[in-house]
Protein backbone atom coordinates (compact mmCIF):
# COMPACT_ATOMS: atom_id res chain seq x y z
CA UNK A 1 142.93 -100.39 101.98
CA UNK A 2 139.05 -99.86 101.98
CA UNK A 3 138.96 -98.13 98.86
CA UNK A 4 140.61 -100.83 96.72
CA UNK A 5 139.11 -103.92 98.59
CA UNK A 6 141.60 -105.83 99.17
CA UNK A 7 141.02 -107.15 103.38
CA UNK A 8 137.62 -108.37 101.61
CA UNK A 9 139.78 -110.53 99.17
CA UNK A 10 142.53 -111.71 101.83
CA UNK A 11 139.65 -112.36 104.50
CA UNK A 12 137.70 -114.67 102.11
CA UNK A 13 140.90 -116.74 101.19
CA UNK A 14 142.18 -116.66 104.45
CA UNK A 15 138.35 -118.01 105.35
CA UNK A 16 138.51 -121.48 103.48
CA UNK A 17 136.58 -119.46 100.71
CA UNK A 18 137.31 -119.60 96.39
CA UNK A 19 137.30 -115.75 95.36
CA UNK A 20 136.15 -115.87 91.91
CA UNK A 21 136.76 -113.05 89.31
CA UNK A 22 136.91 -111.68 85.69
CA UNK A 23 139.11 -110.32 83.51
CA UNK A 24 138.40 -107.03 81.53
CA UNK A 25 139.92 -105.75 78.52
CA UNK A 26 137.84 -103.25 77.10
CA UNK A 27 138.92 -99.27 77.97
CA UNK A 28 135.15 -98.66 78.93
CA UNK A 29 135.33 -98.48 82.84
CA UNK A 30 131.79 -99.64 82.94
CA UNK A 31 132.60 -103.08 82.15
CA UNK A 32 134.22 -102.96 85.14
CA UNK A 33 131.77 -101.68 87.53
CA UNK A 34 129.33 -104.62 85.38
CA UNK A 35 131.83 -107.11 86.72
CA UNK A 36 131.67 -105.61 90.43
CA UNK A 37 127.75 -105.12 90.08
CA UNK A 38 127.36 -109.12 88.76
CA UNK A 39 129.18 -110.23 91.94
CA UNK A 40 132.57 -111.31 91.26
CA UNK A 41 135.10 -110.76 94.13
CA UNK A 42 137.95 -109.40 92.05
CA UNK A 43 138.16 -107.42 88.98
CA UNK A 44 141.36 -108.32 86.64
CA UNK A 45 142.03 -104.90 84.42
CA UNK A 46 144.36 -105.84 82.05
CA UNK A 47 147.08 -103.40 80.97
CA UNK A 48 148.92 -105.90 79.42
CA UNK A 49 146.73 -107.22 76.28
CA UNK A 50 143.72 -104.73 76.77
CA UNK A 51 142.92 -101.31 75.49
CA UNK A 52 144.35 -99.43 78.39
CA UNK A 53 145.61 -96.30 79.06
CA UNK A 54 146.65 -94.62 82.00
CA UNK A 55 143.57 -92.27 81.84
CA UNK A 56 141.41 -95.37 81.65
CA UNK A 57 143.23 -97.67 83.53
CA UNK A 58 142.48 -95.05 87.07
CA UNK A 59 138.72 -94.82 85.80
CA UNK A 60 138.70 -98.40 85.80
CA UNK A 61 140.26 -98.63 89.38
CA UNK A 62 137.55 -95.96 90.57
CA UNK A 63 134.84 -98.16 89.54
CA UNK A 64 134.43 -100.50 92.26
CA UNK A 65 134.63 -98.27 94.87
CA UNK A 66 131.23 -98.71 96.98
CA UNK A 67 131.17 -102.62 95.95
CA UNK A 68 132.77 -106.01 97.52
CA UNK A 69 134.98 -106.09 94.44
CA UNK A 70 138.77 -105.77 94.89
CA UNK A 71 140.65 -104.43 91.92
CA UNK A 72 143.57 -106.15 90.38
CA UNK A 73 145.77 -104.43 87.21
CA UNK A 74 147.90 -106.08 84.85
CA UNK A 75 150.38 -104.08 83.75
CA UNK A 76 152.45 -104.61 80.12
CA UNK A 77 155.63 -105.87 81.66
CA UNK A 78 157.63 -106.21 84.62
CA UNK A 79 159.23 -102.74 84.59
CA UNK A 80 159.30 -100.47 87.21
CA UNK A 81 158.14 -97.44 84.75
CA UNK A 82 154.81 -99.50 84.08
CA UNK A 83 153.89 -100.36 87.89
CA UNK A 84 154.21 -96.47 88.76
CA UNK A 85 152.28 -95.34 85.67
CA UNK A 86 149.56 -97.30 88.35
CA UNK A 87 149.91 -97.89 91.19
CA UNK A 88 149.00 -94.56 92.93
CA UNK A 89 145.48 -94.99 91.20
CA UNK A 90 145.47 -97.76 94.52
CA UNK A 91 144.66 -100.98 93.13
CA UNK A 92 144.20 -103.89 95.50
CA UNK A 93 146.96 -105.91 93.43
CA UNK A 94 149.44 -105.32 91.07
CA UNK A 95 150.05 -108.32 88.43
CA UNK A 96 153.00 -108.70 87.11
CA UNK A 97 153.20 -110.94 83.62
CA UNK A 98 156.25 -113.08 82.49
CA UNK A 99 158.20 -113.06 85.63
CA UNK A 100 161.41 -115.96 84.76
CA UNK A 101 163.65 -115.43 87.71
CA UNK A 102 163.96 -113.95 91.40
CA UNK A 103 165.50 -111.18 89.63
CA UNK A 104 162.50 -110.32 87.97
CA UNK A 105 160.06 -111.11 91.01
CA UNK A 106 162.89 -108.43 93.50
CA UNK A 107 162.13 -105.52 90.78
CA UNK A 108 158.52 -106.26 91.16
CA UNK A 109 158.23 -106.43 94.96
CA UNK A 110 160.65 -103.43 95.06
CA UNK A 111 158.49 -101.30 92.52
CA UNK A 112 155.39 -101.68 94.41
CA UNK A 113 157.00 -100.31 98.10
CA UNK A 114 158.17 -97.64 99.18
CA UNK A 115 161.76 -96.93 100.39
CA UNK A 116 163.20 -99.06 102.53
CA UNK A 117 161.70 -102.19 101.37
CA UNK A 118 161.25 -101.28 97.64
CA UNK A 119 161.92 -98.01 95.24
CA UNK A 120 158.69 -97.13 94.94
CA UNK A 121 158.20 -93.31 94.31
CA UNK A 122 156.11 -90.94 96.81
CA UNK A 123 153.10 -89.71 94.45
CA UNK A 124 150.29 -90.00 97.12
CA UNK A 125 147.26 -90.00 95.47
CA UNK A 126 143.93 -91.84 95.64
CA UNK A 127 145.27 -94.37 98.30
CA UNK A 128 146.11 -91.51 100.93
CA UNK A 129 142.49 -89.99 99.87
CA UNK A 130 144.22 -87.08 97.82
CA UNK A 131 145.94 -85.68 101.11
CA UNK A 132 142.71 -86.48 103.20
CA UNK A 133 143.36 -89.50 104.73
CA UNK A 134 145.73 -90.52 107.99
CA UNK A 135 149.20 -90.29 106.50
CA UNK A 136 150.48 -92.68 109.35
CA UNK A 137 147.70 -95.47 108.39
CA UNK A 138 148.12 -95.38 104.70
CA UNK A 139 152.15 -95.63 105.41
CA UNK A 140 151.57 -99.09 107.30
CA UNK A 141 149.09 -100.28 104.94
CA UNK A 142 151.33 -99.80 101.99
CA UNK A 143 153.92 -101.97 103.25
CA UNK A 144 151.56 -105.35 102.21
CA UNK A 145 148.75 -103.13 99.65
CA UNK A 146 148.90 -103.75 96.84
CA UNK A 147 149.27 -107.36 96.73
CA UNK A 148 152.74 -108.34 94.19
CA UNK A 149 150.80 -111.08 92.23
CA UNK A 150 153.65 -112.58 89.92
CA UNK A 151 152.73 -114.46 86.73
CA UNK A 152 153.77 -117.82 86.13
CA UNK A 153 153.45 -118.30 82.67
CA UNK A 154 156.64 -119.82 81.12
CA UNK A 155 158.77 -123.01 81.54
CA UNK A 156 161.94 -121.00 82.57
CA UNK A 157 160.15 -119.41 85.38
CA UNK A 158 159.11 -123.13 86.50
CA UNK A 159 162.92 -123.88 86.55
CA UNK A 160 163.35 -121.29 88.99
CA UNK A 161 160.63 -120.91 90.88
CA UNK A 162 162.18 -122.02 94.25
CA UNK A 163 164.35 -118.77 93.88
CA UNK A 164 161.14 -117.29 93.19
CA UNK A 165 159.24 -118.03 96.09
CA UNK A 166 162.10 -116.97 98.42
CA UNK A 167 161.49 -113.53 97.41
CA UNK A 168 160.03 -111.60 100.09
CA UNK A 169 157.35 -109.54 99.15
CA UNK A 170 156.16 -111.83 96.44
CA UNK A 171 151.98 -112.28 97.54
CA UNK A 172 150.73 -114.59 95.03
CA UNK A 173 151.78 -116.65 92.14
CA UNK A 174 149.45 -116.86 89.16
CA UNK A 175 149.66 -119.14 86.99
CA UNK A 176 148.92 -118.51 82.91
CA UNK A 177 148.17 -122.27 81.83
CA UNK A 178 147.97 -121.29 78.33
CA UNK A 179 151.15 -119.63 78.00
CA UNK A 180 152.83 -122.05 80.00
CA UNK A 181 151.54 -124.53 77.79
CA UNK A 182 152.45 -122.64 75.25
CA UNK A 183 156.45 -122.07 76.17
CA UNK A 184 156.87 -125.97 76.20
CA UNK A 185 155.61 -126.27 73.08
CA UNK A 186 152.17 -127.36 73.56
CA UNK A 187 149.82 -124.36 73.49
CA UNK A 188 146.30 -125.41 75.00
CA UNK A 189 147.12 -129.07 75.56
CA UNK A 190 145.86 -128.63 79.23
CA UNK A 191 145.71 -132.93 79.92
CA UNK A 192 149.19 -133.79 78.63
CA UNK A 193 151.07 -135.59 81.09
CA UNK A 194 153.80 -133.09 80.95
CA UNK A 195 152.26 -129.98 81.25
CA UNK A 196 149.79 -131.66 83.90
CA UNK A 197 152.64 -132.63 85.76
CA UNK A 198 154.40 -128.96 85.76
CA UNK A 199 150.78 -127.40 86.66
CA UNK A 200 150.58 -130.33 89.99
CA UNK A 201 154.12 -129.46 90.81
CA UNK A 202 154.16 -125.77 90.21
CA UNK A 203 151.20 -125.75 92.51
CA UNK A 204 152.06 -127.77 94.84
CA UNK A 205 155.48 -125.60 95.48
CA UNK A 206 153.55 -122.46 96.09
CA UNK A 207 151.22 -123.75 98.83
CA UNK A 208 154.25 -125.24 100.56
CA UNK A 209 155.92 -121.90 100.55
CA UNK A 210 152.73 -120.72 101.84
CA UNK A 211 152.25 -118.30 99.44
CA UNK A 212 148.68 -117.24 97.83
CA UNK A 213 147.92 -119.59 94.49
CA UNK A 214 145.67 -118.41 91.64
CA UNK A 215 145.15 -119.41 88.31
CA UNK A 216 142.94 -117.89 85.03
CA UNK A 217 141.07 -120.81 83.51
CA UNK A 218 137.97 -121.31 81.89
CA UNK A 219 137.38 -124.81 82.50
CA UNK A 220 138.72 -127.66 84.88
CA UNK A 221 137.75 -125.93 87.92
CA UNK A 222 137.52 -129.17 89.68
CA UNK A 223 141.07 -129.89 88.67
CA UNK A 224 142.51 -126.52 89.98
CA UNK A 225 140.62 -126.47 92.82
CA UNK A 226 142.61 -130.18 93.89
CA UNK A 227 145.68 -128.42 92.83
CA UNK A 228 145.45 -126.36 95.44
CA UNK A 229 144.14 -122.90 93.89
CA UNK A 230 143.23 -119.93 96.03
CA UNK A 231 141.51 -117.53 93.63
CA UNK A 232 140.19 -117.82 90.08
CA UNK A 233 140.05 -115.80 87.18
CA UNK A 234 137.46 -117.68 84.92
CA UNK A 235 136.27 -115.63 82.45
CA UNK A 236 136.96 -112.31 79.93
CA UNK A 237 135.14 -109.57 79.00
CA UNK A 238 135.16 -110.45 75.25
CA UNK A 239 134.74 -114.14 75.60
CA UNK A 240 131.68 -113.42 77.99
CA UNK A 241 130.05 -111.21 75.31
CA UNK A 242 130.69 -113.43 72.36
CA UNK A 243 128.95 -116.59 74.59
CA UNK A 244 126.01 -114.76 75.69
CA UNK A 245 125.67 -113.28 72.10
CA UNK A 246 125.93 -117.20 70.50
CA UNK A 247 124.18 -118.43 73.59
CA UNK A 248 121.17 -116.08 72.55
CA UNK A 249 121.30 -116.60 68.89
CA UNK A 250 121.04 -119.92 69.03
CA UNK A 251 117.76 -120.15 71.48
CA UNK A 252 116.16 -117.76 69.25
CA UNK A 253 117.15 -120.18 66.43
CA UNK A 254 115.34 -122.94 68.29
CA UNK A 255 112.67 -121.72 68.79
């Protein structure tokens, strides 16, 4: 849909290109429209470890209407009470954290369409243009908007992530390094041959099952980029601030 931005997104992966994006946290939906304003081609609004409410999260989802941005929300958990708390607010992806099993990855797909395909419930709201728009159009775009981006963060869901993948519906896999790291019992150790081996083979799965890839990281881009990534996530809001604040203080300190 035009509103949430997501053909931009699809047409630049589906283009040879690298969409890059941010991740925001803080309930001020002007960060947001900052992110959309400094460029990035998705916006990440986390629901899940951010300030969010539901007031907040649709101000956030407004905010990059009129840019190149497409909006992406993270909600707490994959439960189909969060994803409607959402999804009428039209964002251009859902994301769906600490997905293990198919089981998990149906209720996610299903949450996110509308009957047949899904149990999705019929609150048409900013996607439809608040009763303005072609009823017929927004029906047929609903049936692939908003993307089901399902979070592969934990060494269970590795185990079954061929089940996974044959899910239809599922539109992208992201992958968490840190937590993933983190579930085999070595948080942030990015380079160990184990975990390095589950990131090359987790990737490597998804692009065979021809499904979108992305990953949040904030360094390595090289690495992900030969593992096959479609879309990054490379920085948050309150990292971003704290660099440019250190960044500053120390110039000033030099002189």
């Amino acid at each position: 849909m035009k509103i949430n931005n997501l053909e931009k997104f699809l047409a630049k992966v589906r283009g040879g290109e690298m969409p890059v994006g941010a991740v925001v946290t803080f309930a001020d939906p002007a960060v947001t429209e900052l992110t959309a304003e400094a460029g990035f081609d998705f916006v990440w609004i986390d629901g899940e470890h951010g300030e969010m409410d539901r007031f907040s999260a649709m101000a956030h989802l407004m905010a990059v209407k009129g840019t190149d941005c497409a909006s992406f929300y993270r909600v707490p958990a994959c439960d189909h009470t969060e994803i409607k708390r959402v999804i009428d607010f039209a964002p251009a992806g859902v994301i769906v954290p600490m997905v293990m099993n198919a089981d998990d990855a149906r209720r996610a797909v299903a949450a996110c369409r509308y009957p047949p395909e899904g149990n999705r419930g019929c609150g048409f709201r900013r996607g439809l243009a608040y009763g303005t728009g072609d009823f017929a159009e927004y029906w047929e775009a609903s049936k692939g908007d908003p993307l089901v981006i399902i979070q592969l963060e934990h060494i269970e869901a590795v185990r079954n992530l061929d089940a996974i993948l044959a899910v239809p519906g599922v539109g992208a896999i992201l992958i968490g390094p840190y937590d993933l790291s983190a579930s085999m019992g070595k948080e942030g150790q990015w380079h160990d041959p184990e975990v390095a081996a589950v990131y090359d083979e987790s990737c490597r799965k998804v692009r065979e099952a021809d499904i979108l890839l992305g990953v949040y990281t904030e360094c390595d881009f090289d690495v992900w980029r030969r593992r096959g990534v479609q879309f990054m996530a490379i920085k948050n809001d309150t990292n971003a601030l704290l660099l440019g604040y250190q960044t500053m203080r120390r110039q000033v300190a030099a002189g």
